[in-house]
N, C-alpha and C. Protein backbone atom coordinates (compact mmCIF):
# COMPACT_ATOMS: atom_id res chain seq x y z
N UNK A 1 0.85 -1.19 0.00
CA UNK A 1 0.00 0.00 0.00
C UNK A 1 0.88 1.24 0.00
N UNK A 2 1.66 1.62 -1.24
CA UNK A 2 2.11 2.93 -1.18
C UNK A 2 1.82 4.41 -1.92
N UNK A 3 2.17 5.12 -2.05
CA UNK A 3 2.01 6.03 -3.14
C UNK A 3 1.84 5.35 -4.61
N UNK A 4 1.03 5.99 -5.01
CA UNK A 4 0.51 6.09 -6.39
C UNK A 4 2.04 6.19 -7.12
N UNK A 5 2.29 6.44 -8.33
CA UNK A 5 3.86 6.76 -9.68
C UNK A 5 3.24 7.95 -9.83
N UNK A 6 4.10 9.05 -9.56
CA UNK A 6 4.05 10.13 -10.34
C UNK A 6 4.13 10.46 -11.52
N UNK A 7 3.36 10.70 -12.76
CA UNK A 7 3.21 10.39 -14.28
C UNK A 7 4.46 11.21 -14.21
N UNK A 8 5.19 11.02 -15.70
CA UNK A 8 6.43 11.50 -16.29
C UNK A 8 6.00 13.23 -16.64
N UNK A 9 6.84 14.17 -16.58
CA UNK A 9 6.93 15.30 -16.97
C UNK A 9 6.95 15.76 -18.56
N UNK A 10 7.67 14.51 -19.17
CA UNK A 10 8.17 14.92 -20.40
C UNK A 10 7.20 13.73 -21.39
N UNK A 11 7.26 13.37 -22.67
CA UNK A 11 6.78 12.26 -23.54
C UNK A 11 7.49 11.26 -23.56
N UNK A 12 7.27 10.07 -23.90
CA UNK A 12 7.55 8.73 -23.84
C UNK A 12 8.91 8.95 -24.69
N UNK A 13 9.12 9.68 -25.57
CA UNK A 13 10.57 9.44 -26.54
C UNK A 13 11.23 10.58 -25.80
N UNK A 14 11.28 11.12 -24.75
CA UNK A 14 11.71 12.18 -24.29
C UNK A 14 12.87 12.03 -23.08
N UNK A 15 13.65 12.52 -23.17
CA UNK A 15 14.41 12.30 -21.20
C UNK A 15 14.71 13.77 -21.15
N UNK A 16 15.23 14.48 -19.82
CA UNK A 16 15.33 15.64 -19.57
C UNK A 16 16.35 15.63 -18.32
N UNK A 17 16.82 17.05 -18.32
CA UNK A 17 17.72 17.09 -17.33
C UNK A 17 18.28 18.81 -16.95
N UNK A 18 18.07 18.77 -16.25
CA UNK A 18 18.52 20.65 -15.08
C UNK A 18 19.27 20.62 -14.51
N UNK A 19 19.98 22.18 -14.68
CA UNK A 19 21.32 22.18 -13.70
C UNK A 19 20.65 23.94 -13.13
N UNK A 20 21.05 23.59 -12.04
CA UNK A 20 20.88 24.74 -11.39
C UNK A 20 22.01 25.55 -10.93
N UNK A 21 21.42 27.17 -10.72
CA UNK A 21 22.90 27.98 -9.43
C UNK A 21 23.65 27.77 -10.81
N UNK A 22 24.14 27.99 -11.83
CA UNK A 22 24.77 28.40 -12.77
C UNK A 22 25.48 29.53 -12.46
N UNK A 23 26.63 30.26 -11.94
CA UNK A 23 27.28 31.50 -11.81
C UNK A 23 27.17 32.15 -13.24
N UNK A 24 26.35 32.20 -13.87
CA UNK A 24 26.39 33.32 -15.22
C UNK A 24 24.86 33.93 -15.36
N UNK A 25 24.88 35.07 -16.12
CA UNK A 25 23.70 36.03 -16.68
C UNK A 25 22.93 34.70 -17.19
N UNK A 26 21.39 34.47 -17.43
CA UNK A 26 20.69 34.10 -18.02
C UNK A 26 20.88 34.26 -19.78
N UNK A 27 21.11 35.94 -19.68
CA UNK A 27 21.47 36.40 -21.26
C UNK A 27 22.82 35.51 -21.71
N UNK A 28 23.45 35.45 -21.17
CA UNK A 28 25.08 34.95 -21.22
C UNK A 28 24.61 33.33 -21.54
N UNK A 29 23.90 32.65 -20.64
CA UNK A 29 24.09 31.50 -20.65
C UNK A 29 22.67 30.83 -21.90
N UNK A 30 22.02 32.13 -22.22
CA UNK A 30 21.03 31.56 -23.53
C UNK A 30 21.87 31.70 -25.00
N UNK A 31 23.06 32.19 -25.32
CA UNK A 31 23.55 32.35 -26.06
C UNK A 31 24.44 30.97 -26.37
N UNK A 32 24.42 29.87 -25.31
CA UNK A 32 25.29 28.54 -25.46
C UNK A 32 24.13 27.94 -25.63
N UNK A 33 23.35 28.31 -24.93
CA UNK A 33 21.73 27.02 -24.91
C UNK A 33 21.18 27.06 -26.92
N UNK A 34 21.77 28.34 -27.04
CA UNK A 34 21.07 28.61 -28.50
C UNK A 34 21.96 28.21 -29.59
N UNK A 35 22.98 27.27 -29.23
CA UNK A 35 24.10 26.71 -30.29
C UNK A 35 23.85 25.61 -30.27
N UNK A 36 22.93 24.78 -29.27
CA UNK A 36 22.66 23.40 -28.75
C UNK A 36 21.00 22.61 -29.59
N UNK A 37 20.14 24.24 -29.75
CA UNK A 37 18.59 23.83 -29.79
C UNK A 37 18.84 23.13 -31.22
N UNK A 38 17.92 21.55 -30.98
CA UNK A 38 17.70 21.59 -32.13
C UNK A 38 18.41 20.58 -32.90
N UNK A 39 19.76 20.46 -32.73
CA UNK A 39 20.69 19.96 -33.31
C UNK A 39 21.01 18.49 -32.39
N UNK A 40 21.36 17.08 -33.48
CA UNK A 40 21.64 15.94 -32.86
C UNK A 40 22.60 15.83 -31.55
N UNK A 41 22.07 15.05 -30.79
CA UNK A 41 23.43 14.85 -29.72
C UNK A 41 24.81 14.86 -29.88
N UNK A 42 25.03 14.31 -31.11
CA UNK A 42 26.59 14.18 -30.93
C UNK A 42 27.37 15.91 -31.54
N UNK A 43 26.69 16.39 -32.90
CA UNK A 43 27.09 17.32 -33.05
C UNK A 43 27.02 18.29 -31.77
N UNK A 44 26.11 18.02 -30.89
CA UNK A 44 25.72 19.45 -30.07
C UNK A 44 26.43 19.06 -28.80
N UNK A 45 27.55 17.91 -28.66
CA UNK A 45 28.67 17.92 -27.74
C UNK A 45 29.71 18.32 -28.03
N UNK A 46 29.83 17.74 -29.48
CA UNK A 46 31.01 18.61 -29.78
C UNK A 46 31.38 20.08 -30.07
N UNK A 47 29.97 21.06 -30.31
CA UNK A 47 30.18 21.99 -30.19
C UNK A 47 30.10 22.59 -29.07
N UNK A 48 29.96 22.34 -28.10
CA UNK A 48 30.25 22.77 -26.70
C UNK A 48 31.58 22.65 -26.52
N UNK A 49 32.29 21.49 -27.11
CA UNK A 49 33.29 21.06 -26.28
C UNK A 49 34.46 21.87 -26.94
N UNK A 50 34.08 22.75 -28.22
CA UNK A 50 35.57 23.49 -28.72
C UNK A 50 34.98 25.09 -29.06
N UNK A 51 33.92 25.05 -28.18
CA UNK A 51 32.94 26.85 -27.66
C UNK A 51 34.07 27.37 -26.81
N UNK A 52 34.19 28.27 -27.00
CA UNK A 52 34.89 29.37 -26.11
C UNK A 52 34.53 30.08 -24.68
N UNK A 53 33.05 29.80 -24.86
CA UNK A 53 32.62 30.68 -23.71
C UNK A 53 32.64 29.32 -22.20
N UNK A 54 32.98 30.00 -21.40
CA UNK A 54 33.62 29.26 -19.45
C UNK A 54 32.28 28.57 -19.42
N UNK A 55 30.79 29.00 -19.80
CA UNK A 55 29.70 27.69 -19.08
C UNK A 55 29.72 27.05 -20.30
N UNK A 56 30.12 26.83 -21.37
CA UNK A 56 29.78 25.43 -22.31
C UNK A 56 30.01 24.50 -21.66
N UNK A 57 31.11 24.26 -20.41
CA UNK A 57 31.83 22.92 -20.21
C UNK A 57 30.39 22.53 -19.19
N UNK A 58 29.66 23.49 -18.65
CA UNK A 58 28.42 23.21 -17.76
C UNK A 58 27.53 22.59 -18.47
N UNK A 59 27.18 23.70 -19.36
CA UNK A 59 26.06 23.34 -20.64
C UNK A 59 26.25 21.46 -20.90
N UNK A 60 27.79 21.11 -20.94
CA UNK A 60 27.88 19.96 -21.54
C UNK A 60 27.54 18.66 -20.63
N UNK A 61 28.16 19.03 -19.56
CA UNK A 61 27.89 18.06 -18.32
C UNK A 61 26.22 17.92 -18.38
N UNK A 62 25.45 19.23 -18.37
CA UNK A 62 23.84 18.88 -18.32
C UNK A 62 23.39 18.06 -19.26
N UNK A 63 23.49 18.01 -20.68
CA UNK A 63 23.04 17.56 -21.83
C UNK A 63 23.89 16.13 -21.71
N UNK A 64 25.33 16.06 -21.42
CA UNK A 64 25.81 14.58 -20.97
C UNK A 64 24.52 14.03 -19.96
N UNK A 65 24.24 14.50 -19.30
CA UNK A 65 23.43 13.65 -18.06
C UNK A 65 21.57 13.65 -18.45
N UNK A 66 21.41 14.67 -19.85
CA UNK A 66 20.10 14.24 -20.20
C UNK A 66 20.04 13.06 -20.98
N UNK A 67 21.61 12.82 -21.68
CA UNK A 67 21.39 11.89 -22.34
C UNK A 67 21.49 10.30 -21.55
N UNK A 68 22.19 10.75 -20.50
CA UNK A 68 22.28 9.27 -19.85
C UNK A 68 21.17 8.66 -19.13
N UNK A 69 20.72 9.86 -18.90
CA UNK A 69 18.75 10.07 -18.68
C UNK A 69 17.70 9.09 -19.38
N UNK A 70 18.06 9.29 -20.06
CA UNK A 70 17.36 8.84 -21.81
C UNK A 70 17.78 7.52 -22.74
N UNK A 71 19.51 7.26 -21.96
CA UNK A 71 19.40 5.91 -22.17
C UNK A 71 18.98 4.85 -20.67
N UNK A 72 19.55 5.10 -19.47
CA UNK A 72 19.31 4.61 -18.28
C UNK A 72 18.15 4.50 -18.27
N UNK A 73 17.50 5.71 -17.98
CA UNK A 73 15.94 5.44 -17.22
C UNK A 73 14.57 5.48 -18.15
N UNK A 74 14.81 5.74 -19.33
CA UNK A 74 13.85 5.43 -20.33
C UNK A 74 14.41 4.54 -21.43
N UNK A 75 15.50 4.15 -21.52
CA UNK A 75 15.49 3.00 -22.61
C UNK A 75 15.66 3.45 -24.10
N UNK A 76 15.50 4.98 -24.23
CA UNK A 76 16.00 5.33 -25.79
C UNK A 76 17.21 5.04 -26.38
N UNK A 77 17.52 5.54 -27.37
CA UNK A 77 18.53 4.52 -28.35
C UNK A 77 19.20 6.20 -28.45
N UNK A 78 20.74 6.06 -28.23
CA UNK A 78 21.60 7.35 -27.83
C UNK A 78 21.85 7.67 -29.53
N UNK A 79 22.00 7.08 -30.37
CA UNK A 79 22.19 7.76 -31.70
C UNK A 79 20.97 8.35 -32.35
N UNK A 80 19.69 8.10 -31.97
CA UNK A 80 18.57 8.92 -32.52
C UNK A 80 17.83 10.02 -31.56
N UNK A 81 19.28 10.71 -31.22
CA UNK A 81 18.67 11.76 -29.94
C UNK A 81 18.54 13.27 -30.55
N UNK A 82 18.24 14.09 -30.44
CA UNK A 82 18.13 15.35 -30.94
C UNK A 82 18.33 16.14 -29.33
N UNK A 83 18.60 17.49 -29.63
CA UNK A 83 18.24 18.30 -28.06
C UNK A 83 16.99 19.06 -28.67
N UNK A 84 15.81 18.85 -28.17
CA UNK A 84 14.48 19.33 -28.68
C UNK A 84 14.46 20.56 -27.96
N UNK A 85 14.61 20.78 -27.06
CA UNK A 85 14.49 21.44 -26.11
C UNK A 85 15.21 22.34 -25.28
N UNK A 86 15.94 23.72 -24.94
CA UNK A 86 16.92 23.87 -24.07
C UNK A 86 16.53 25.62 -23.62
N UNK A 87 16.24 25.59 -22.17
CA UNK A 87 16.10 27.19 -22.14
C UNK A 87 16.09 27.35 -20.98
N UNK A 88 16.22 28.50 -20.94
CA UNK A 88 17.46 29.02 -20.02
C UNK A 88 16.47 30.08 -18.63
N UNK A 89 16.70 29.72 -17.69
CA UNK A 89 15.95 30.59 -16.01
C UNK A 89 16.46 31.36 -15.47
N UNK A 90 16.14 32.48 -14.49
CA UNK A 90 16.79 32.99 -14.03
C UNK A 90 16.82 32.27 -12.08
N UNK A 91 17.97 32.71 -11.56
CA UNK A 91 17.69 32.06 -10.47
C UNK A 91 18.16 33.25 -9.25
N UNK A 92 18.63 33.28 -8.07
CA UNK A 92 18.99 34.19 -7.50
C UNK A 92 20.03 35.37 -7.82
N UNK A 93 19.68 36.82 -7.20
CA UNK A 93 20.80 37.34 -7.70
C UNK A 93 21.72 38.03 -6.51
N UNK A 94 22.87 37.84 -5.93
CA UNK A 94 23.45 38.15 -5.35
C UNK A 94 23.64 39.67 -5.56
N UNK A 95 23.45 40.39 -4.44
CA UNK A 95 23.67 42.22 -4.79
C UNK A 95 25.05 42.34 -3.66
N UNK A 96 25.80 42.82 -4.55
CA UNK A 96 27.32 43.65 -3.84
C UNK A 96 27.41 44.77 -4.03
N UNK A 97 27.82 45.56 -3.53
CA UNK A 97 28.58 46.63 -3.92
C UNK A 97 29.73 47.15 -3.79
N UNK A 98 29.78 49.02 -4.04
CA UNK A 98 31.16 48.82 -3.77
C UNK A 98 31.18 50.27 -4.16
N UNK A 99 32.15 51.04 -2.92
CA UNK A 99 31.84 52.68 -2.94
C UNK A 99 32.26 53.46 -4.21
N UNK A 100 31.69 54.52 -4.04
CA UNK A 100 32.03 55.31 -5.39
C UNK A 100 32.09 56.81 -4.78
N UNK A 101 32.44 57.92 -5.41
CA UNK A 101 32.55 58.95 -5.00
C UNK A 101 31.41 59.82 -4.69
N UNK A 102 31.43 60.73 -3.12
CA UNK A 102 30.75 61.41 -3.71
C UNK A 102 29.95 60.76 -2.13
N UNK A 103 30.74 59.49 -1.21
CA UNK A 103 29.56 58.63 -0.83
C UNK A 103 28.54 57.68 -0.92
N UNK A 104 28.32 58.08 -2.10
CA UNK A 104 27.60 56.99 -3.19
C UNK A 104 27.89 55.41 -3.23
N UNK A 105 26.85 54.50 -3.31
CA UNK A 105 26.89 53.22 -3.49
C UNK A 105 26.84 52.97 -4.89
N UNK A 106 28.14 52.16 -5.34
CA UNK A 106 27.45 51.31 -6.86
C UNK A 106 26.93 49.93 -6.23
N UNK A 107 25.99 49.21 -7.48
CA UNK A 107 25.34 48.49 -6.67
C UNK A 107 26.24 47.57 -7.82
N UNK A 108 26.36 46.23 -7.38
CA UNK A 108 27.52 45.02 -8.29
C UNK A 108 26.03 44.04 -7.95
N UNK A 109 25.13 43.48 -8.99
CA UNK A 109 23.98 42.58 -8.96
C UNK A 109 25.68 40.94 -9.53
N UNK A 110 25.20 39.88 -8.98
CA UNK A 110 26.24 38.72 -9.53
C UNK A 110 24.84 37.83 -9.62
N UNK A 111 24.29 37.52 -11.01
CA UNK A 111 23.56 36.67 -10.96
C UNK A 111 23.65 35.53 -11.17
N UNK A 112 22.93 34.53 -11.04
CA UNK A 112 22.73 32.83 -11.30
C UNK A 112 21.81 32.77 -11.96
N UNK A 113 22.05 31.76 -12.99
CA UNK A 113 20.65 31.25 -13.71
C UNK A 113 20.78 29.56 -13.65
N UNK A 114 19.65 28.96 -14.42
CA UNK A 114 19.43 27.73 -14.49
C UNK A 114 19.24 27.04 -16.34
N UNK A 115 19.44 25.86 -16.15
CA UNK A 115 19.22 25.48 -17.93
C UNK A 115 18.29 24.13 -17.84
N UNK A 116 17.60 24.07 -18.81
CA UNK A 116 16.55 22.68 -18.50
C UNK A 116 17.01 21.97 -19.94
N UNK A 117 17.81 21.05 -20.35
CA UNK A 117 17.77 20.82 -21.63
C UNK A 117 16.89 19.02 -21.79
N UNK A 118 15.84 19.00 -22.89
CA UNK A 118 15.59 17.90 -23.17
C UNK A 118 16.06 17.53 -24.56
N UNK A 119 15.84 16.08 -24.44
CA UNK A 119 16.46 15.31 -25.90
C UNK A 119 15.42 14.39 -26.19
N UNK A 120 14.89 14.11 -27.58
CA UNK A 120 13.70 13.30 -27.86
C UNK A 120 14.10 12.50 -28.83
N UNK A 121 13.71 11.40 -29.20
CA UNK A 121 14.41 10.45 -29.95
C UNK A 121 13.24 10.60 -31.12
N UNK A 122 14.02 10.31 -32.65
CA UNK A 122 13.57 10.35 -33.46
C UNK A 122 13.97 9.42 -34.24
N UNK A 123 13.30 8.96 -35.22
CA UNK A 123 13.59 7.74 -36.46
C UNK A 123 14.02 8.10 -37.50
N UNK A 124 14.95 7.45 -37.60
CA UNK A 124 16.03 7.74 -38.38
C UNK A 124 15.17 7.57 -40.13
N UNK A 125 14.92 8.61 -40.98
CA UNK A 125 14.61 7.90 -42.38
C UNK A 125 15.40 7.62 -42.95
N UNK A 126 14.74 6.18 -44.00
CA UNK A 126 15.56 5.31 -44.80
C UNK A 126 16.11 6.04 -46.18
């Protein structure tokens, strides 16, 4: 006699995966999410992996772990993966500052965001 299964979030050809507390702008970190949408798994690791910008190597770890998502716990097939899905949250923002003349406060905002990326499997045509 226990709890009911909580139905799945995503569709049956679907796996998903979030990283949170990201140390970068939302703006900053939708500009890697937007090199990823769309495009097969394997191309969209390797372009993370020779991106220039400091969160791709994050970006990559998340989309590594949607895909292991997607083969582990749903059973999809890792070469017919796409990233369907990838967008980008905002999450807390740390406020600093730091004096300026005059008495005056500048205010230093250091924000965090979050990334949700999914991958959906598709059939390959003959």
């Amino acid at each position: 006699m226990g709890k009911e299964k909580n139905p799945r979030r995503v569709a049956d050809n679907e796996a998903m995966a979030k990283l949170r507390m990201l140390r970068t702008s939302p703006q900053k970190l939708n500009l890697v999410a937007g090199l990823i949408r769309g495009k097969k798994v394997e191309k969209a690791l390797t372009d993370l992996a020779f991106s220039k910008k400091r969160i791709a190597l994050d970006v990559r770890k998340c989309l590594q772990s949607a895909i292991a998502n997607a083969e582990n716990n749903h059973g999809l097939d890792v070469d017919e993966l796409i990233v369907a899905e990838a967008y980008v949250g905002k999450n807390l923002i740390m406020k600093r500052g730091r004096p300026r003349a005059r008495g005056r406060f500048g205010k230093i905002h250091k924000p965090f965001s979050e990334i949700t990326i999914k991958v959906r499997q598709i059939e390959e045509q003959a």
